[in-house]
N, C-alpha and C. Protein backbone atom coordinates (compact mmCIF):
# COMPACT_ATOMS: atom_id res chain seq x y z
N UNK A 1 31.97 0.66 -52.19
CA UNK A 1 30.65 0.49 -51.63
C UNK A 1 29.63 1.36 -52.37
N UNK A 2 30.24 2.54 -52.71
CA UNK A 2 29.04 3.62 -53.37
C UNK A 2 28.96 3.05 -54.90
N UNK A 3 29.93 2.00 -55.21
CA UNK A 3 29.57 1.37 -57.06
C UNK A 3 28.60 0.72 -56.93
N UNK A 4 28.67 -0.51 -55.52
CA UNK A 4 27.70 -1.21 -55.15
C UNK A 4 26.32 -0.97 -55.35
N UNK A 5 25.89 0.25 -54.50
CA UNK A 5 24.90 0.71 -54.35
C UNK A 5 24.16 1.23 -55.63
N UNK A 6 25.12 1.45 -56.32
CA UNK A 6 24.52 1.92 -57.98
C UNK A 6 24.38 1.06 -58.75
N UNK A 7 25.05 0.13 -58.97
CA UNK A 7 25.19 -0.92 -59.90
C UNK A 7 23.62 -1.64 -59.73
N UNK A 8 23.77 -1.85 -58.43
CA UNK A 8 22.05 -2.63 -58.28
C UNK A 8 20.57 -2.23 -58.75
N UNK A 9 20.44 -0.87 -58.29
CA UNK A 9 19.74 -0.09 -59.14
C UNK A 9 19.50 -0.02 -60.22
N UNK A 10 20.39 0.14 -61.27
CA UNK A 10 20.49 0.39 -62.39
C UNK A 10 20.63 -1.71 -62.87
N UNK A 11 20.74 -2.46 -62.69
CA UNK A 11 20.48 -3.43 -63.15
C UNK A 11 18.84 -3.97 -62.74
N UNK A 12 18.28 -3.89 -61.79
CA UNK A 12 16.89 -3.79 -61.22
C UNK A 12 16.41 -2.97 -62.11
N UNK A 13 16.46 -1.88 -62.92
CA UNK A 13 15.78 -1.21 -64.26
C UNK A 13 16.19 -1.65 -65.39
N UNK A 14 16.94 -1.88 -65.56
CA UNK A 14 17.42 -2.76 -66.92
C UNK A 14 16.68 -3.85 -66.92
N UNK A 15 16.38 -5.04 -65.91
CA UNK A 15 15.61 -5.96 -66.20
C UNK A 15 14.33 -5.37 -66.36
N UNK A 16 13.35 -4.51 -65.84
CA UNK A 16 12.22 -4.98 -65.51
C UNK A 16 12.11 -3.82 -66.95
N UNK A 17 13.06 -3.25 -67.55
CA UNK A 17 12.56 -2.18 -68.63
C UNK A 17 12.39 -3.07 -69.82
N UNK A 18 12.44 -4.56 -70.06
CA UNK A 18 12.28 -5.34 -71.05
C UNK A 18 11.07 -6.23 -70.77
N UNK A 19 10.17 -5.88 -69.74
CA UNK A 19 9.34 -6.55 -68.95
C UNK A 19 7.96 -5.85 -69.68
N UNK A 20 6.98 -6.17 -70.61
CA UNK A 20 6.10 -5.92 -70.41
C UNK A 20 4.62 -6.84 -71.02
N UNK A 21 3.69 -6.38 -70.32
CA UNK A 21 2.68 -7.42 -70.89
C UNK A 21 2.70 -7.35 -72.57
N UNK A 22 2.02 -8.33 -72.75
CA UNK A 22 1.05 -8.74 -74.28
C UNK A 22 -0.27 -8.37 -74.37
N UNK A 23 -0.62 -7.28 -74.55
CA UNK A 23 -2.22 -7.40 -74.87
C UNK A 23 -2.42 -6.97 -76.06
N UNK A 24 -3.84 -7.31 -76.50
CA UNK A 24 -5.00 -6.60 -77.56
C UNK A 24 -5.48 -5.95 -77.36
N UNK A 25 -5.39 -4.88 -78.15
CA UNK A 25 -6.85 -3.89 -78.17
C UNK A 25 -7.56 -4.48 -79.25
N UNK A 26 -9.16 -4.44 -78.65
CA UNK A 26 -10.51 -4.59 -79.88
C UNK A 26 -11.13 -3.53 -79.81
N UNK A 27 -11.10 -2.86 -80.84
CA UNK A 27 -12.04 -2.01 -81.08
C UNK A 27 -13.22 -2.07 -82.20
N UNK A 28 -14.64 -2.42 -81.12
CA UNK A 28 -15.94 -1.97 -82.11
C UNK A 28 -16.20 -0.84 -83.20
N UNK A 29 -16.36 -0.57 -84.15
CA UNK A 29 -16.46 0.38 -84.80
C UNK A 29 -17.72 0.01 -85.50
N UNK A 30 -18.68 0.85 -85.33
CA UNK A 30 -20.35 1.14 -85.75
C UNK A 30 -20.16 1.91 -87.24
N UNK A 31 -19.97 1.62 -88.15
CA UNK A 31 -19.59 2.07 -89.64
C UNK A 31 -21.12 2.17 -90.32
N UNK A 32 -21.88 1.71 -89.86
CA UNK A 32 -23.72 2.09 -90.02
C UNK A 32 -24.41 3.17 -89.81
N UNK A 33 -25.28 4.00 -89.99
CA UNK A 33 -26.24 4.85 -89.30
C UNK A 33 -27.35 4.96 -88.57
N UNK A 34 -26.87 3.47 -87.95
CA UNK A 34 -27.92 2.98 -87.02
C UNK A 34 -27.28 2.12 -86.01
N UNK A 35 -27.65 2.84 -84.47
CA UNK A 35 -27.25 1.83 -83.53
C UNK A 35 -27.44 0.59 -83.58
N UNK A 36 -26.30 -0.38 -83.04
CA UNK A 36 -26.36 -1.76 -82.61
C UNK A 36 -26.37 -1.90 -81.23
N UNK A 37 -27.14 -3.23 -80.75
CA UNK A 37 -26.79 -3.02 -79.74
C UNK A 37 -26.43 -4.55 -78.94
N UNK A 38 -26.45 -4.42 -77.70
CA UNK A 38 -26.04 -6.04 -77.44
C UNK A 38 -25.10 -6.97 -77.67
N UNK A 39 -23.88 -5.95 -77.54
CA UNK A 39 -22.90 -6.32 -78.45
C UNK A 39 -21.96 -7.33 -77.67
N UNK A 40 -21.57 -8.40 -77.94
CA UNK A 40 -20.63 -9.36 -76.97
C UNK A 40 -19.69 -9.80 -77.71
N UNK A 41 -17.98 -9.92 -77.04
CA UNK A 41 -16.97 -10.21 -77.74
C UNK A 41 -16.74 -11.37 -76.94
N UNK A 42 -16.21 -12.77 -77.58
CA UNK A 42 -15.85 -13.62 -76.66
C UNK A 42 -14.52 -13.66 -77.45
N UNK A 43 -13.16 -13.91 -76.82
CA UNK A 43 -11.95 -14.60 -77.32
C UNK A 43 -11.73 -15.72 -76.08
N UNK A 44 -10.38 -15.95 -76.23
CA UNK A 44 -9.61 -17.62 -75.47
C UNK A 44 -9.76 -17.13 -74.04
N UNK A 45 -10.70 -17.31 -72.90
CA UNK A 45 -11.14 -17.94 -71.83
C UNK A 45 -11.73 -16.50 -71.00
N UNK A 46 -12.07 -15.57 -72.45
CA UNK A 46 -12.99 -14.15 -71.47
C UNK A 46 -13.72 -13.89 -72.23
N UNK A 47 -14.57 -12.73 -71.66
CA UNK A 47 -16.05 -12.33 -72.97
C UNK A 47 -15.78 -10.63 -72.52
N UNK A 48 -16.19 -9.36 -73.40
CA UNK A 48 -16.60 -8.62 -72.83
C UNK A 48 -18.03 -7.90 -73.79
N UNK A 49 -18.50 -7.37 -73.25
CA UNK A 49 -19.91 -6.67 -74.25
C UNK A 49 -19.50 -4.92 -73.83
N UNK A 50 -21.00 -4.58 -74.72
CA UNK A 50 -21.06 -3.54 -74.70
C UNK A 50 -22.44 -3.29 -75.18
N UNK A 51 -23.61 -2.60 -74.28
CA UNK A 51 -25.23 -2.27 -74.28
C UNK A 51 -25.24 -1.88 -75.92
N UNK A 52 -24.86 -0.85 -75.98
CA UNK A 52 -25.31 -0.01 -77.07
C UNK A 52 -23.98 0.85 -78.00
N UNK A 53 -24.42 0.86 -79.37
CA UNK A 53 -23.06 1.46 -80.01
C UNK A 53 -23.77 2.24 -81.11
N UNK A 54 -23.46 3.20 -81.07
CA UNK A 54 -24.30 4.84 -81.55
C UNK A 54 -23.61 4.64 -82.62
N UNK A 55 -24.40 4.87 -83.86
CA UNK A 55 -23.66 5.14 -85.64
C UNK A 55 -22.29 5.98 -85.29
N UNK A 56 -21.27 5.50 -85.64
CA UNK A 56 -19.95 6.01 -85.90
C UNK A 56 -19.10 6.33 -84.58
N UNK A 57 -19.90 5.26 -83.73
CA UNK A 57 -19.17 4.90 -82.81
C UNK A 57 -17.95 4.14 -82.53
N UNK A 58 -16.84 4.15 -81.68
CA UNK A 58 -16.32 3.13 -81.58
C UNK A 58 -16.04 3.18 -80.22
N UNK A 59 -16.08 1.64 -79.94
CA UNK A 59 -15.69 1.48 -78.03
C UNK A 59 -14.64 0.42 -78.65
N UNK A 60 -13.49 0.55 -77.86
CA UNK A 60 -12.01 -0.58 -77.44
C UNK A 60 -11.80 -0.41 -75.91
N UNK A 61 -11.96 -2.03 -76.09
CA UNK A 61 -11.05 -2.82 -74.93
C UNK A 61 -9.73 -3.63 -74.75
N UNK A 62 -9.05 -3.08 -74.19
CA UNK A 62 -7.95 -3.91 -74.11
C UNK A 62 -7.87 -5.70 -73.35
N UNK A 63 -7.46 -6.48 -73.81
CA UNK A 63 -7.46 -7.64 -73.74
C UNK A 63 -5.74 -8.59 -73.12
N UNK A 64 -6.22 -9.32 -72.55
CA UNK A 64 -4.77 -10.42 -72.89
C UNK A 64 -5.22 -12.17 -73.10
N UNK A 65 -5.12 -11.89 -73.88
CA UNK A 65 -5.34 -13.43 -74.28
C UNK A 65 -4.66 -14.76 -73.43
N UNK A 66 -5.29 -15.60 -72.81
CA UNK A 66 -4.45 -16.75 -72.39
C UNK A 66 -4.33 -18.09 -72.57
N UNK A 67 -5.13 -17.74 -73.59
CA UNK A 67 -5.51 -19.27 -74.72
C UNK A 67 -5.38 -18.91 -76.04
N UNK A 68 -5.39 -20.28 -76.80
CA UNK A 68 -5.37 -19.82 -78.24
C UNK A 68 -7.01 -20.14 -78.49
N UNK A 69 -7.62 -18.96 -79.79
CA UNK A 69 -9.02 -19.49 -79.93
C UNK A 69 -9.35 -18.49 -80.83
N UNK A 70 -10.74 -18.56 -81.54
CA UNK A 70 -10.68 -17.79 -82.72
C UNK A 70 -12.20 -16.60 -81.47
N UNK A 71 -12.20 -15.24 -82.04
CA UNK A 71 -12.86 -13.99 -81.87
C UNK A 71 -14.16 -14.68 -81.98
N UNK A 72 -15.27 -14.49 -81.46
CA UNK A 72 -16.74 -14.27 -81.91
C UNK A 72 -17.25 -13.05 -81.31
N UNK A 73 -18.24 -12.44 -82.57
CA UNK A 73 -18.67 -11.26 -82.22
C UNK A 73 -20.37 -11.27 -82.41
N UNK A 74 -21.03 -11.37 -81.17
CA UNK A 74 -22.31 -11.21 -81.22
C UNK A 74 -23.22 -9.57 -81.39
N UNK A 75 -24.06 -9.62 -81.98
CA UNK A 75 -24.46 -7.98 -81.44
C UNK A 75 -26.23 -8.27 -82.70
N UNK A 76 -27.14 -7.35 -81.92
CA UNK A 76 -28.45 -7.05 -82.75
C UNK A 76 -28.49 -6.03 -83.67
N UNK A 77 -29.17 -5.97 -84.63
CA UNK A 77 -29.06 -4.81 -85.38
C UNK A 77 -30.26 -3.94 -84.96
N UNK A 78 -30.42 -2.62 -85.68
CA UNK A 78 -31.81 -1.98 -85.77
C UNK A 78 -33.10 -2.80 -85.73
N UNK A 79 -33.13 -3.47 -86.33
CA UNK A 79 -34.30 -4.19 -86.82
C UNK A 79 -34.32 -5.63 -85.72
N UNK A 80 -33.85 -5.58 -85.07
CA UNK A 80 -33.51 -6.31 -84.02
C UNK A 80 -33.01 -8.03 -84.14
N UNK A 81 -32.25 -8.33 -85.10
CA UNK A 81 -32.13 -8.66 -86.00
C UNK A 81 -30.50 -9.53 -85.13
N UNK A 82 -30.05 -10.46 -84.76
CA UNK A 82 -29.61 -11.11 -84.21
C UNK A 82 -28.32 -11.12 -85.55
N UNK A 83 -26.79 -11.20 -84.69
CA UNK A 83 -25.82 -11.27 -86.00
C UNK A 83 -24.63 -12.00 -85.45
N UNK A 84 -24.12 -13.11 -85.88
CA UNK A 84 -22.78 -13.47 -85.60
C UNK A 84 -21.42 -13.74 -86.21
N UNK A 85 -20.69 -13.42 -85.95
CA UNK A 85 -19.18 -13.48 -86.68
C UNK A 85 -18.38 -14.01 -85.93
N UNK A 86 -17.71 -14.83 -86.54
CA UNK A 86 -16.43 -15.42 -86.35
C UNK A 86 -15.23 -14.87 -87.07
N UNK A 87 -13.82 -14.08 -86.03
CA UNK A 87 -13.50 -13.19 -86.26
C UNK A 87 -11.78 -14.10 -86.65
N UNK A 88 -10.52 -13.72 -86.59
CA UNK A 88 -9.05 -13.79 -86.66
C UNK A 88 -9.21 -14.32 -84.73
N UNK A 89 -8.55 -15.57 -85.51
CA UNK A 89 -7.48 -16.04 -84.04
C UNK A 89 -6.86 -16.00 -83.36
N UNK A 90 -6.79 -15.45 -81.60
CA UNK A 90 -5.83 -15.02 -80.86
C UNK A 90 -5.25 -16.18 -80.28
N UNK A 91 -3.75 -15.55 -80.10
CA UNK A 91 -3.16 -16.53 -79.04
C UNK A 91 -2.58 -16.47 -77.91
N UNK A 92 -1.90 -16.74 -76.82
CA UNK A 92 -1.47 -16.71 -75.37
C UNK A 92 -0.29 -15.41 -75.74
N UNK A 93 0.17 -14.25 -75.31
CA UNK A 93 1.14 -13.41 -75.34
C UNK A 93 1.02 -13.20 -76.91
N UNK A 94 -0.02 -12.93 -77.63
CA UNK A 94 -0.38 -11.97 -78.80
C UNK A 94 -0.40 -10.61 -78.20
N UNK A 95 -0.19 -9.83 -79.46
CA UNK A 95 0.27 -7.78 -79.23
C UNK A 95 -0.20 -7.36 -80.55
N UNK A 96 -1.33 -6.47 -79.86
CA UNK A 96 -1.08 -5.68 -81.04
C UNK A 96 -2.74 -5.16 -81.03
N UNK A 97 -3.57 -5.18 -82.03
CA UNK A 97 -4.64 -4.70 -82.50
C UNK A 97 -5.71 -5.90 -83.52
N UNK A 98 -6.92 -5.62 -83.14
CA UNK A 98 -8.22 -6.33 -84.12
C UNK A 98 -8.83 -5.01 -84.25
N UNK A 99 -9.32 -4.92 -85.26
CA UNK A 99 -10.55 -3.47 -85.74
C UNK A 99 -11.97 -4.42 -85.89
N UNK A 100 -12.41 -4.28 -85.43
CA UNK A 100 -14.28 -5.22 -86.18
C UNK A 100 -15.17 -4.14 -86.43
N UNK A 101 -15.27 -3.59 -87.36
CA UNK A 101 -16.05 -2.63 -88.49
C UNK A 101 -17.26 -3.57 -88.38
N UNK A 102 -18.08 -3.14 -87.56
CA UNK A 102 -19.58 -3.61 -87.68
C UNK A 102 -20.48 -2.93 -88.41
N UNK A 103 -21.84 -3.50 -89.70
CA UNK A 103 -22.92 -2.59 -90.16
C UNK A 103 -23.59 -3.37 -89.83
N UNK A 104 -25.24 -2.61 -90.11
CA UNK A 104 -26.36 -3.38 -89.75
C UNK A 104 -26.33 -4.98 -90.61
N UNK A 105 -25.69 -5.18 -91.19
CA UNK A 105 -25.48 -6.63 -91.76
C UNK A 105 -25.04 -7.65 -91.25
N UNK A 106 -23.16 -7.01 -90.95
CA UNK A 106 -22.12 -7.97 -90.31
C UNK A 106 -20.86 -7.29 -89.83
N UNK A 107 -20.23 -8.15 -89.97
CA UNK A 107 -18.64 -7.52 -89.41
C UNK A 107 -17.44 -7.89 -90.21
N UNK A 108 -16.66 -7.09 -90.23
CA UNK A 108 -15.40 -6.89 -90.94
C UNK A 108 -14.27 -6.91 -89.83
N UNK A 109 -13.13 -7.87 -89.95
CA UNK A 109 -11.76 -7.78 -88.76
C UNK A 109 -10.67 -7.33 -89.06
N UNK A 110 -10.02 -6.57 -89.00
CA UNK A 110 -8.71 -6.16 -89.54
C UNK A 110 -7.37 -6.12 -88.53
N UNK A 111 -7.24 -7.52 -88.30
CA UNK A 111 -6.22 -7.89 -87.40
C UNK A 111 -4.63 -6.86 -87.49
N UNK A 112 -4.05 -6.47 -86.30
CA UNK A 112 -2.49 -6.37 -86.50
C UNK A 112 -1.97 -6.67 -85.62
N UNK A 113 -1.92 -7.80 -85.22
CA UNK A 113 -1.18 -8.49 -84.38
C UNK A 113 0.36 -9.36 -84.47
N UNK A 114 0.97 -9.16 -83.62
CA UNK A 114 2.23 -9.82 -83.19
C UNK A 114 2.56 -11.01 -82.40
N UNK A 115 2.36 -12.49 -83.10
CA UNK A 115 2.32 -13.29 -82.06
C UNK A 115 3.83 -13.73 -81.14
N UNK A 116 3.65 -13.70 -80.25
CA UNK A 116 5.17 -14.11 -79.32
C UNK A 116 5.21 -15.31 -78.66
């Protein structure tokens, strides 16, 4: 009876220790010396923004993708100056990392992702 009681346990952690989500991190990175601002990320069926991003800033959000679909990255420059990119393609249970190196110009993506 006392194997019983152990055995269950310890198989109830064994499963759920192979259990874990898929997400992305995106991280903005402001590589300019001049704030951007207005910044909006859309991927497969969410958006998130961010007001303002201070020279040599960076803000990341973690993500889970539940569609397949390619990155767009909206944001204004100094000059108020409207900018869009189309970034690397996520898909449903992707892992891993996007970098988007933004300047007052455009954006740069440096995907490391794991698709599953």
């Amino acid at each position: 009876m006392k194997t019983a009681k152990l055995i269950f346990p310890m198989l109830a952690m064994a499963a759920l220790s192979g259990c874990r989500a898929h997400v992305v991190t995106i991280r903005l990175i402001n590589t300019s010396n001049q704030p951007l601002s207005t910044l909006i990320v859309d991927y497969p069926n969410a958006t998130f923004g961010k007001d303002k991003l201070a020279p040599g800033e960076t803000f990341a959000s973690i993500v889970k993708p539940l569609d397949s679909g390619a990155m767009k990255v909206q944001f204004i420059d100094a000059a108020g100056r409207n900018h869009s990119y189309t970034g690397p393609t996520l898909h449903k249970d992707d892992d891993g990392s996007v970098d988007i190196k933004l300047t007052q110009d455009g954006a740069l993506a440096t995907p490391s992702i794991t698709e599953h």
